[in-house]
Protein backbone atom coordinates (compact mmCIF):
# COMPACT_ATOMS: atom_id res chain seq x y z
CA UNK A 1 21.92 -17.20 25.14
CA UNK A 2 19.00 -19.66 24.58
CA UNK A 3 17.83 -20.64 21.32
CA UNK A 4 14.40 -22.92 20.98
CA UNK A 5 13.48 -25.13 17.43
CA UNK A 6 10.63 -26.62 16.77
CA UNK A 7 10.51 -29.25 13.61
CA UNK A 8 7.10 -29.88 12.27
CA UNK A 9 7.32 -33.02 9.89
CA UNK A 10 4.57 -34.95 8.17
CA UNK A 11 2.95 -37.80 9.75
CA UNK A 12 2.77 -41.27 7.90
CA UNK A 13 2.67 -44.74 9.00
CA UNK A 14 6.40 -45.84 9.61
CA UNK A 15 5.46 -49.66 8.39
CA UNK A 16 3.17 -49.29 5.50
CA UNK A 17 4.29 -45.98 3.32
CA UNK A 18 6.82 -43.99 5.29
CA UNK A 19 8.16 -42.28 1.93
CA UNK A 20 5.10 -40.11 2.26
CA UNK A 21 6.17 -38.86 5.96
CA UNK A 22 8.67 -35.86 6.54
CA UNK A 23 10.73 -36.70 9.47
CA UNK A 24 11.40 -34.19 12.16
CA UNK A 25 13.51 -36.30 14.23
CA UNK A 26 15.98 -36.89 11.37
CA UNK A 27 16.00 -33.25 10.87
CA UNK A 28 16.91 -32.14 14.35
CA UNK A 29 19.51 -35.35 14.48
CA UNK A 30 21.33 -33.83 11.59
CA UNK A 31 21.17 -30.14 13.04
CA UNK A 32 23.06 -31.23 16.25
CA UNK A 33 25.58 -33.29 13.89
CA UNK A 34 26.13 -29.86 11.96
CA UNK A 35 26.39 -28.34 15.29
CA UNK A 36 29.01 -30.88 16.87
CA UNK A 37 31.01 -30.51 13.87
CA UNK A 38 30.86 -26.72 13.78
CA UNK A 39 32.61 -27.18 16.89
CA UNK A 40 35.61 -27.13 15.42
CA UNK A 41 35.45 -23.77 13.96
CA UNK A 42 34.89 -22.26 17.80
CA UNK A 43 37.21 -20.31 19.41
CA UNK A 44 38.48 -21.25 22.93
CA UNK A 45 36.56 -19.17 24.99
CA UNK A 46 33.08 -20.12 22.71
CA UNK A 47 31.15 -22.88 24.76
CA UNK A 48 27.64 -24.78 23.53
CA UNK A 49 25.62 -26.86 26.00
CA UNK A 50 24.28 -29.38 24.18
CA UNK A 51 20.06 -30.04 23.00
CA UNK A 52 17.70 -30.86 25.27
CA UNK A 53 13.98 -32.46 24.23
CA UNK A 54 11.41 -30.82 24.82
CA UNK A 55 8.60 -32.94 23.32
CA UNK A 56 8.30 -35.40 20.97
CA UNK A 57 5.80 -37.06 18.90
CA UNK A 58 7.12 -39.88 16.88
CA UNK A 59 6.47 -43.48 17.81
CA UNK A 60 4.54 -45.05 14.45
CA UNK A 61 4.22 -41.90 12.95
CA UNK A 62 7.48 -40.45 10.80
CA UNK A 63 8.73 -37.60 13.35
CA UNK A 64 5.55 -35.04 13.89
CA UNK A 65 7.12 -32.69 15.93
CA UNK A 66 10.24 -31.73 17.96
CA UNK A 67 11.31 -29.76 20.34
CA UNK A 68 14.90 -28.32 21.36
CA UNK A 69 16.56 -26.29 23.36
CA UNK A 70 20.36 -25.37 22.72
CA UNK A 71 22.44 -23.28 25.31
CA UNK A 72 25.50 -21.33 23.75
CA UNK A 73 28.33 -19.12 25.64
CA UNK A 74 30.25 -17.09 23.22
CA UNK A 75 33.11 -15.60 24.95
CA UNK A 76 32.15 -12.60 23.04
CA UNK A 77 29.13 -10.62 21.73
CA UNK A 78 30.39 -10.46 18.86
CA UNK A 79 30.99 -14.48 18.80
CA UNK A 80 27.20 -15.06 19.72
CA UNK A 81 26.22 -13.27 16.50
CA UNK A 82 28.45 -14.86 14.30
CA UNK A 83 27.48 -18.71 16.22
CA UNK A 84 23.92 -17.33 15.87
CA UNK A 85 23.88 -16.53 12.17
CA UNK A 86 25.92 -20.36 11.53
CA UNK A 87 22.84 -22.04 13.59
CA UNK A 88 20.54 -21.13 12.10
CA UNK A 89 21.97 -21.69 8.54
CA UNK A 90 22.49 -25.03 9.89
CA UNK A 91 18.96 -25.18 11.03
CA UNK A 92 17.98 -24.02 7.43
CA UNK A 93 19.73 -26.77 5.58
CA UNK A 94 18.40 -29.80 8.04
CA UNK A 95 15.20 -28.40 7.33
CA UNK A 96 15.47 -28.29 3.23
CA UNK A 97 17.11 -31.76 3.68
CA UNK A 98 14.21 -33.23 5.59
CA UNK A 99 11.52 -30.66 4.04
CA UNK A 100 10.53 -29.85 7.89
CA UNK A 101 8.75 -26.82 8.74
CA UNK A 102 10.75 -25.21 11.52
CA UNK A 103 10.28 -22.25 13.98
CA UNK A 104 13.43 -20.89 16.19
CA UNK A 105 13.31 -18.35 18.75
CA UNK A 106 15.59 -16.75 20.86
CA UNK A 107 16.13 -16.49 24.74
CA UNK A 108 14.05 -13.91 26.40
CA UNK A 109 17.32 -13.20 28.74
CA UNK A 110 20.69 -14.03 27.05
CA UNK A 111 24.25 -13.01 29.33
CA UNK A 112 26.36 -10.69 27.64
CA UNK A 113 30.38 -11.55 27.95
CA UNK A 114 31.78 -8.98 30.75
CA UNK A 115 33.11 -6.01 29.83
CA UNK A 116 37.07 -5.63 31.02
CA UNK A 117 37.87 -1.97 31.85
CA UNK A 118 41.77 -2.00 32.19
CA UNK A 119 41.94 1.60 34.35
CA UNK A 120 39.24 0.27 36.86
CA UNK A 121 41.02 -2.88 37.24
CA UNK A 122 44.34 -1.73 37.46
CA UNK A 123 42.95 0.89 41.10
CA UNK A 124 41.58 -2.66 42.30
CA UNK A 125 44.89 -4.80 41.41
CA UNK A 126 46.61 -1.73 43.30
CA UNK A 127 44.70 -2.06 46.74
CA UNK A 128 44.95 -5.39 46.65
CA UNK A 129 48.54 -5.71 46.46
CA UNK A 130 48.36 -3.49 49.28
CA UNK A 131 46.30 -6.24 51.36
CA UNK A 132 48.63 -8.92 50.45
CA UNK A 133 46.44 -10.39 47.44
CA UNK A 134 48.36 -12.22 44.01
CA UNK A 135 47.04 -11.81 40.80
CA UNK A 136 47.48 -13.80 37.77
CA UNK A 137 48.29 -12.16 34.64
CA UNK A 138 46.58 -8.82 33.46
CA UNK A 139 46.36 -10.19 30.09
CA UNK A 140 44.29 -13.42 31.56
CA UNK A 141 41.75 -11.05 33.32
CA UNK A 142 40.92 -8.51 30.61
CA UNK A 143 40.77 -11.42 27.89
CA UNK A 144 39.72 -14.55 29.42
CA UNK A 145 36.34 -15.89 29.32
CA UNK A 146 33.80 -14.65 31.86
CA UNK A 147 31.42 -17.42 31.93
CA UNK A 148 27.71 -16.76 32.20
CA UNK A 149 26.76 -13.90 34.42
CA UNK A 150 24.53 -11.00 34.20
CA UNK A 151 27.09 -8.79 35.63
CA UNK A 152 27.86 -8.97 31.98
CA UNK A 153 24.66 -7.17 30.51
CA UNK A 154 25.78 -4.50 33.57
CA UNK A 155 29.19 -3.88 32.36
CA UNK A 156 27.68 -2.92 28.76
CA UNK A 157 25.77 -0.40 30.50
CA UNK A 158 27.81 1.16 32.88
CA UNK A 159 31.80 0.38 33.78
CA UNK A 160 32.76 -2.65 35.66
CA UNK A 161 34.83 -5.52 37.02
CA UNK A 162 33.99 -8.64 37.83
CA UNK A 163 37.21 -10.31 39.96
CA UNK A 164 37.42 -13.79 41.37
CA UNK A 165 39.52 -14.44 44.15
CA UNK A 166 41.10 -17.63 46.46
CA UNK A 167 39.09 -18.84 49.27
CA UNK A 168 41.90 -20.98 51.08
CA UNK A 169 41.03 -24.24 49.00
CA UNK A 170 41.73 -25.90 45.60
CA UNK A 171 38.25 -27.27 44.72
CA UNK A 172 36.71 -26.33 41.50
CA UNK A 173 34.04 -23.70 41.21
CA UNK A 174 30.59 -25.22 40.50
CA UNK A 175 30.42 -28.07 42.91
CA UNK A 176 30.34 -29.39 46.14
CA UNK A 177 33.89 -29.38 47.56
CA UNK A 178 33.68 -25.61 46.88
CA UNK A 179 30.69 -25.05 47.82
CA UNK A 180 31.67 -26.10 51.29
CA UNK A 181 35.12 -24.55 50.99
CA UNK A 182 33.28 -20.98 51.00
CA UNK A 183 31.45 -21.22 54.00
CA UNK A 184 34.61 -22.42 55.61
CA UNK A 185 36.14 -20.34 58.58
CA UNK A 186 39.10 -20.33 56.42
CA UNK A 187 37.60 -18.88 53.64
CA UNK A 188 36.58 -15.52 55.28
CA UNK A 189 39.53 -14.39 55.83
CA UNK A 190 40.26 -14.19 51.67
CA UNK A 191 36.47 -12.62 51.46
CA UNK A 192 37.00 -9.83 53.89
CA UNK A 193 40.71 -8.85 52.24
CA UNK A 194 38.76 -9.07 48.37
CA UNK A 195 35.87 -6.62 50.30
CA UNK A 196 38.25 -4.41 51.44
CA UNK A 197 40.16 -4.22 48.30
CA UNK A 198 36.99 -3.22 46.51
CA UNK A 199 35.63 -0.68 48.97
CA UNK A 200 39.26 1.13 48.94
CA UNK A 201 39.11 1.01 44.52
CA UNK A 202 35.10 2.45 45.11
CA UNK A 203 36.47 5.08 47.27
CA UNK A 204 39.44 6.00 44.60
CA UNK A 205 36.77 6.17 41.96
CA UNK A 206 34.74 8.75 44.33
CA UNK A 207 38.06 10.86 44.92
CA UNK A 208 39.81 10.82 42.18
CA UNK A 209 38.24 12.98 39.11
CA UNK A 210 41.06 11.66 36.88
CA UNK A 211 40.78 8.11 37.63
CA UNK A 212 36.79 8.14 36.56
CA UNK A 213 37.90 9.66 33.06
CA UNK A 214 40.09 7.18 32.66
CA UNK A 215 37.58 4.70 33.36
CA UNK A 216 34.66 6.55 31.61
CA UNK A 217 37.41 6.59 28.43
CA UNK A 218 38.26 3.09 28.56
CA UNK A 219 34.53 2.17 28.68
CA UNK A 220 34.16 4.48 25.74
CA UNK A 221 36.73 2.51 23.65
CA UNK A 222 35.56 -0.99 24.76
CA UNK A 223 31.87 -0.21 23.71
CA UNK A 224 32.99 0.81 19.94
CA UNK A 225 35.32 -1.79 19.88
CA UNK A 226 32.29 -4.74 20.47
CA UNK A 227 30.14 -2.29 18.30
CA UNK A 228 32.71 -2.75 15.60
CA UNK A 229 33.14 -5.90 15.74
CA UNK A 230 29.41 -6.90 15.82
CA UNK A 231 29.09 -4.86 12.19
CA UNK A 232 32.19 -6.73 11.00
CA UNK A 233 31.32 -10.35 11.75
């Protein structure tokens, strides 16, 4: 999710009376301190992408107005609530501290974490093991972080998985060593088996009436469960 703040100080000559100015650059300075530190308090799979300026007024005046942007990736929905609600109390108290006017608003188009469904990866893990594919540990899959994808928003809306898989290289995801790696001859090999191993768990799902319960059951649960937790935190 995206949150934007705007700090509207009071403008006064920085030289001859600055007492009489309200500075909104001190007031966003001490939000992102509040923020760095609340760092600590995050869970593991919690990220925040540090501020960006947006625009700035300030040069002899004391701080008119600010502008930031602040990127955050819970590992949880219920973890971007509780990060929101600590924000913007932080965003509250620079704001009394400095006596800033301020104005947040939220992302028009925030990623939900994905949604693990245990029965739906378990047919996939299945055919893939059939095709020759490792897997790293169940638990790692169903409760490790999913990044930022909108394949998450989908999974609250209707079952999914969302499985990553070896291309024939040990680069990093995200930059340019992998980038090349996956248009690599080598790497289509790995694509094709991870295709095939999906098409055979989307034909189970079609033929098998008792594995879509399962599924549709284990969606079920998943949904209260973030529902839950949402109320609780």
């Amino acid at each position: 999710m995206s949150v934007t703040v705007k700090y509207y100080g009071k403008a006064s000559h920085a030289a001859a009376y600055p007492w009489e100015g309200v500075n909104a650059l001190d007031a966003a300075v001490l939000a992102y301190n509040n923020l760095s530190v609340l760092r600590q308090q995050m869970k593991p799979t919690w990220r925040v992408h540090g501020m960006n300026v947006k625009y700035l007024i300030c040069k002899q005046l004391s701080g008119l107005s600010l502008w930031k942007e602040l990127r955050t990736k819970p590992g949880f929905c219920y973890g971007l609530f509780l990060v929101t609600d600590d924000r913007y109390l932080l965003k509250r108290l620079c704001n009394f501290w400095r006596k800033c006017y301020v104005e947040i608003k939220g992302g028009a188009h925030d990623y939900y974490n994905v949604l693990p469904n245990k029965s739906l990866w378990k047919a996939y893990v299945e055919n893939g093991e059939k095709l020759g594919i490792e897997f790293i540990s169940e638990d790692a899959v169903l409760n490790g972080s999913s990044g930022s994808t909108d394949f998450g928003n989908v999974s609250f809306v209707v079952p999914g998985i969302h499985p990553y898989f070896y291309i024939g290289s040990d680069a990093l995801n995200h930059t340019e060593q992998y980038t090349e790696a996956a248009g690599s001859q080598e790497a289509q090999f790995y694509t094709l088996r991870t295709a095939k191993a999906l098409a055979m768990t989307a034909l189970d799902v079609i033929f098998k009436p008792e594995l879509l319960e399962r599924i549709r059951e284990d969606f079920k649960l998943k949904l209260q469960e973030e529902e839950f937790l949402n109320k609780v935190e």
